[in-house]
C-alpha atoms as a PDB file:
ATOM      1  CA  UNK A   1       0.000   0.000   0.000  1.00  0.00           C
ATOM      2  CA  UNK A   2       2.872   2.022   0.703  1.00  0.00           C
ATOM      3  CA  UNK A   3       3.588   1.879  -2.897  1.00  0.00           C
ATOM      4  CA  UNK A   4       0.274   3.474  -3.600  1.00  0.00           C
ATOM      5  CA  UNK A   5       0.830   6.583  -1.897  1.00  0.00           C
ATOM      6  CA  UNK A   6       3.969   6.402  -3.809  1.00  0.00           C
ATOM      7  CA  UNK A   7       2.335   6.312  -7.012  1.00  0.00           C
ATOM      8  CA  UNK A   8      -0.306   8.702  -6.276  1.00  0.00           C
ATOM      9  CA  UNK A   9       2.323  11.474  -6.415  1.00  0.00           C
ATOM     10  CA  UNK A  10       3.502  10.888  -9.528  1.00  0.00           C
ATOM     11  CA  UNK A  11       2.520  12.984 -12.351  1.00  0.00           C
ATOM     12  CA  UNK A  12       1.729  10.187 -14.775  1.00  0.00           C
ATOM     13  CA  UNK A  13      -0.588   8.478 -12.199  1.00  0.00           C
ATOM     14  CA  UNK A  14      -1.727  11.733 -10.031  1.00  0.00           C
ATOM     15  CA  UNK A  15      -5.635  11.414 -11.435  1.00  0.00           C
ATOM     16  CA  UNK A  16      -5.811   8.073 -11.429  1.00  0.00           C
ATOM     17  CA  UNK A  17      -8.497   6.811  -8.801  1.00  0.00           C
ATOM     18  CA  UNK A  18      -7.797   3.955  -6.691  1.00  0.00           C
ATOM     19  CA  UNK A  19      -8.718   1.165  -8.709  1.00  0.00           C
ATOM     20  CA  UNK A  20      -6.770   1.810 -11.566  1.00  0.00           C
ATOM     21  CA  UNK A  21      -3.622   2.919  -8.875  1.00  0.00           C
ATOM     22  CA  UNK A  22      -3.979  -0.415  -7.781  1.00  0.00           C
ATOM     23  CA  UNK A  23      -4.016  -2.321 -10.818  1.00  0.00           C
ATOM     24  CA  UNK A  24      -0.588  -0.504 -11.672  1.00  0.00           C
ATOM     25  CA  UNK A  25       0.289  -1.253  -7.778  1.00  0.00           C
ATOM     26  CA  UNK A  26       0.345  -5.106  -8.596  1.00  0.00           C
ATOM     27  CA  UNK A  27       3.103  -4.954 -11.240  1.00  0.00           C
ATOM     28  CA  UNK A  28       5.136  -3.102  -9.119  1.00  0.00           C
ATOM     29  CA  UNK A  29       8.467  -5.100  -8.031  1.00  0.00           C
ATOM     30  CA  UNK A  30      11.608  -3.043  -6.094  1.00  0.00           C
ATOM     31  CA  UNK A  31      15.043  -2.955  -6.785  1.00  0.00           C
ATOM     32  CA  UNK A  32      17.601  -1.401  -4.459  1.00  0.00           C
ATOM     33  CA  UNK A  33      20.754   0.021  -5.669  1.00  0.00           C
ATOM     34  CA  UNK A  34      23.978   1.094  -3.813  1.00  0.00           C
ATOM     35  CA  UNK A  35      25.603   4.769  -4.342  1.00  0.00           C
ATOM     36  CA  UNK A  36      26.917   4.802  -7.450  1.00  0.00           C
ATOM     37  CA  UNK A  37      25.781   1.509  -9.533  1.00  0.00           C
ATOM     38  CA  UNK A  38      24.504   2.077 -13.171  1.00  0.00           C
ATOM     39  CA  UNK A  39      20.430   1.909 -12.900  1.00  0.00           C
ATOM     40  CA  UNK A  40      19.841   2.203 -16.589  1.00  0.00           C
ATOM     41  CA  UNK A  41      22.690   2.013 -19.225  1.00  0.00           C
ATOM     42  CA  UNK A  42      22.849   4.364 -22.427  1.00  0.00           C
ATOM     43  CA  UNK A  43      21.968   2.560 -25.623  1.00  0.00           C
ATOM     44  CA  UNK A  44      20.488  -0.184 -23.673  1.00  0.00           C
ATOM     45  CA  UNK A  45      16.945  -1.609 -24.366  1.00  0.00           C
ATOM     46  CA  UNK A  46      13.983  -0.408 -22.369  1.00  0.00           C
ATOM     47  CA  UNK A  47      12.732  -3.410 -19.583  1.00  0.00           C
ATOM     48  CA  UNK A  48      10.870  -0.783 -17.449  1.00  0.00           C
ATOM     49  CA  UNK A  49      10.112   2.446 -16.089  1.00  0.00           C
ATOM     50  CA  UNK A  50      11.492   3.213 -12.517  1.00  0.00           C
ATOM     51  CA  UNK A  51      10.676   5.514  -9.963  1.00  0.00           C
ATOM     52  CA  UNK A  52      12.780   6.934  -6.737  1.00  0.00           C
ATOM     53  CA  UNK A  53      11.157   5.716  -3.090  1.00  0.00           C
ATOM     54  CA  UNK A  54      14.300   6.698  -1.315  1.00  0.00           C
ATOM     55  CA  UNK A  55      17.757   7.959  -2.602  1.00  0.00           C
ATOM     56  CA  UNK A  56      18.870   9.948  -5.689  1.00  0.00           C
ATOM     57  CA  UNK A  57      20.258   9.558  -9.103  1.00  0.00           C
ATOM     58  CA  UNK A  58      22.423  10.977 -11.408  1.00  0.00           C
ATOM     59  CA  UNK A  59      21.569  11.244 -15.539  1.00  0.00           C
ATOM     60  CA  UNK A  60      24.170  11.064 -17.346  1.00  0.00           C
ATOM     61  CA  UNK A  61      24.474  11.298 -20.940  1.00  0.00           C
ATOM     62  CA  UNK A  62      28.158  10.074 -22.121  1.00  0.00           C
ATOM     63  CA  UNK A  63      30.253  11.440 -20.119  1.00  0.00           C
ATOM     64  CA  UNK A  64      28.155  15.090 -19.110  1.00  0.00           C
ATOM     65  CA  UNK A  65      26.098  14.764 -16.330  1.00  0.00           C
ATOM     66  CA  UNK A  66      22.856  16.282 -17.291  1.00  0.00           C
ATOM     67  CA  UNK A  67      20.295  16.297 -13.939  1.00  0.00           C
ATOM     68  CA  UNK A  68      20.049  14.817 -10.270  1.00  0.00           C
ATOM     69  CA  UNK A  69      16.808  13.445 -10.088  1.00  0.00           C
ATOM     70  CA  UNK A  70      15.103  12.825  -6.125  1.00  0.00           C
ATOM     71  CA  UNK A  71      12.504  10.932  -4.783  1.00  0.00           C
ATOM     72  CA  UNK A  72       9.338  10.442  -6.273  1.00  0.00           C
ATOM     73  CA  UNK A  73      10.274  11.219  -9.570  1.00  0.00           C
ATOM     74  CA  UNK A  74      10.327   8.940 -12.503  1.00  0.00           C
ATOM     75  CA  UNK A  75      13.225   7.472 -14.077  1.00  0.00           C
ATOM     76  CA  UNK A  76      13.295   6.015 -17.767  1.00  0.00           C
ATOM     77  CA  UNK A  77      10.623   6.706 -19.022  1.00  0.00           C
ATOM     78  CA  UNK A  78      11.444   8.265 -22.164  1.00  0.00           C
ATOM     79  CA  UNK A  79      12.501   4.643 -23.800  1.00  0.00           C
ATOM     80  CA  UNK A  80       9.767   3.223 -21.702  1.00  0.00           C
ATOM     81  CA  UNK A  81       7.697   5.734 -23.752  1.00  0.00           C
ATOM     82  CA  UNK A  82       9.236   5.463 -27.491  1.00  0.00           C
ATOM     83  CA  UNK A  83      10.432   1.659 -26.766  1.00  0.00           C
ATOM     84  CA  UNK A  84      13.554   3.084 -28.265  1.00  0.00           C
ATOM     85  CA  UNK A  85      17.250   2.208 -26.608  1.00  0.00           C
ATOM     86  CA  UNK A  86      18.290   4.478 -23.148  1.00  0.00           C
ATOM     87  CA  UNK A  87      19.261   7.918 -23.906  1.00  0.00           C
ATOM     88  CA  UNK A  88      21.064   8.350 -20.797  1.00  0.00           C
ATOM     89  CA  UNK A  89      22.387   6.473 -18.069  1.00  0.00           C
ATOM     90  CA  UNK A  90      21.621   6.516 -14.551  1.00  0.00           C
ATOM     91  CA  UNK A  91      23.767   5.924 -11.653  1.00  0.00           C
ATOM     92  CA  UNK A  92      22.503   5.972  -8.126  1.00  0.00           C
ATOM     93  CA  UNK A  93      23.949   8.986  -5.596  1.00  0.00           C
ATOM     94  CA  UNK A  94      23.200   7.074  -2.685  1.00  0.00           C
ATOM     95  CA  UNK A  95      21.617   4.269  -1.523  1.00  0.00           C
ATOM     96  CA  UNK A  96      18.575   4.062  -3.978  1.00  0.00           C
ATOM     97  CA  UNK A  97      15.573   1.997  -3.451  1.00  0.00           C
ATOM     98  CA  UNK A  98      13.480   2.192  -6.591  1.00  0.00           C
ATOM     99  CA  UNK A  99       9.918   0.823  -7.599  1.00  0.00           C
ATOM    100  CA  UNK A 100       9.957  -0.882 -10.950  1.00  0.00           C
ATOM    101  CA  UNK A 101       7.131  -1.121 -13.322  1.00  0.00           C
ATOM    102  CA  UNK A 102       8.078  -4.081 -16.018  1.00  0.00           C
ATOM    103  CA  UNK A 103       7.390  -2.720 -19.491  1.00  0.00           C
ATOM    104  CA  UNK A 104       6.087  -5.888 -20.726  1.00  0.00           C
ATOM    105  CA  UNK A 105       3.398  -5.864 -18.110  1.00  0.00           C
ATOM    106  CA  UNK A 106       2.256  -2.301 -18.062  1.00  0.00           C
ATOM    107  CA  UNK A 107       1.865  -2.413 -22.051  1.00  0.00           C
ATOM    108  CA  UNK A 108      -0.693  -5.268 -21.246  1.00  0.00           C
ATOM    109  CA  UNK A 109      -2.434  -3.023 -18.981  1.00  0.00           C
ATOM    110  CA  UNK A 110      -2.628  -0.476 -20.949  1.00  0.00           C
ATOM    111  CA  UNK A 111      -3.972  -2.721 -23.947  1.00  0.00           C
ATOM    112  CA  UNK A 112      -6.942  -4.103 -21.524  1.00  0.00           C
ATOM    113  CA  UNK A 113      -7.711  -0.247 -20.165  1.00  0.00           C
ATOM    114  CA  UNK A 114      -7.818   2.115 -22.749  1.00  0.00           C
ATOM    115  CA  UNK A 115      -8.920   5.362 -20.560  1.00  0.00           C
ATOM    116  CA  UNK A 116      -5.823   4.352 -18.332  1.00  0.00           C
ATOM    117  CA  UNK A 117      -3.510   4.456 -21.333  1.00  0.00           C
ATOM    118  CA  UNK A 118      -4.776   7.350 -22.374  1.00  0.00           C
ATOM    119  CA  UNK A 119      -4.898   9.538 -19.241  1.00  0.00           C
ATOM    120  CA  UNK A 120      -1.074   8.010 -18.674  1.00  0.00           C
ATOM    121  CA  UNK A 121       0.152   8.806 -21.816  1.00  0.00           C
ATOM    122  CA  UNK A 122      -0.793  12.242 -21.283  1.00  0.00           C
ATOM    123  CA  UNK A 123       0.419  13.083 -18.549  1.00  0.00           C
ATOM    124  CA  UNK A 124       3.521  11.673 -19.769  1.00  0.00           C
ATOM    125  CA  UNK A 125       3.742  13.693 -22.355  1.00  0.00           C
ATOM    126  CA  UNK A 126       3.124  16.934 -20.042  1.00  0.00           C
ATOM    127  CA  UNK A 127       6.225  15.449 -17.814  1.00  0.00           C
ATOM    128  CA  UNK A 128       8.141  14.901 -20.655  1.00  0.00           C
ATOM    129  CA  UNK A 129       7.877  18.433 -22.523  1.00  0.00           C
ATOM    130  CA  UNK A 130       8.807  20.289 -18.356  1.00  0.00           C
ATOM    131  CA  UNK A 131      11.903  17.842 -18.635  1.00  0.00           C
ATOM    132  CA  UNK A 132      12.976  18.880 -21.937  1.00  0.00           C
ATOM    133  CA  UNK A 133      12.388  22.230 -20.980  1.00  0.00           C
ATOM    134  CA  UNK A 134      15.055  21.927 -18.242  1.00  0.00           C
ATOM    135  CA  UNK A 135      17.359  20.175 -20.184  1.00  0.00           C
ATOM    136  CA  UNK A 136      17.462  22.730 -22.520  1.00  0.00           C
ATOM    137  CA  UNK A 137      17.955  25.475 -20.082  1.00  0.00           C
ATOM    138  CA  UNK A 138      20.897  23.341 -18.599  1.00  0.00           C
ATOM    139  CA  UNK A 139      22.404  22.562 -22.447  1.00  0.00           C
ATOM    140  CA  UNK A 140      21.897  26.697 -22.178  1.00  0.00           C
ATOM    141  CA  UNK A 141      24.488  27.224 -19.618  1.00  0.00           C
ATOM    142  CA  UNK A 142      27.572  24.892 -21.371  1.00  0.00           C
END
């Protein structure tokens, strides 16, 4: 349940009543990772979309770190998105713990519950365009 809560503040699920938070809740598995082990590898396939329960992260795109990202917040989920390859890596700060949602499984969600995908997808896309915003104010500043 904790995991609920969890999900309930993210932007991609914020509207979502319970029974659809809970039907995401159940493919939810957690991964822990120690300060500084890769998360997500550049140029690597997508095998889910991850989000920060405790710890940070680094993105980094080759060798130029771009953003820190904190808890609560989404990780991935541009290739999770465009089921293209990881444009960035991601290497924990500190001791992450992370909640996973498996690609495979979510897609099959989404396939069954149409008004969930699209009420996801949008606010994806709302996410995505603010992060792309701050990219580009950070690419600004090199």
């Amino acid at each position: 349940m904790e995991d609920m809560a969890l999900l309930k503040k993210i932007s991609f699920f914020k509207d979502l009543g319970r029974r659809k938070l809970r039907q995401i809740n159940m493919l939810v598995e957690r991964s822990a990772f120690r300060a500084g082990e890769e998360i997500v590898k550049e140029g690597t396939p997508c095998d889910a979309i991850y989000i920060i329960k405790e710890g940070s992260v680094k993105v980094v795109k080759g060798r130029r770190h771009i953003v820190d990202i904190g808890k609560g917040e989404p990780v991935g989920e541009i290739s999770f998105i465009d089921k293209g390859l990881r444009s960035a890596s991601v290497i924990a700060l500190e001791d992450t713990v992370l909640i996973k949602i498996p690609a495979g499984s979510f897609e099959k969600l989404l396939a069954r519950e149409k008004d969930l995908a699209s009420n996801i997808y949008k606010s994806v896309a709302e996410t995505l365009c603010h992060r792309l915003r701050e990219t580009n104010e950070v690419l600004k500043l090199i």
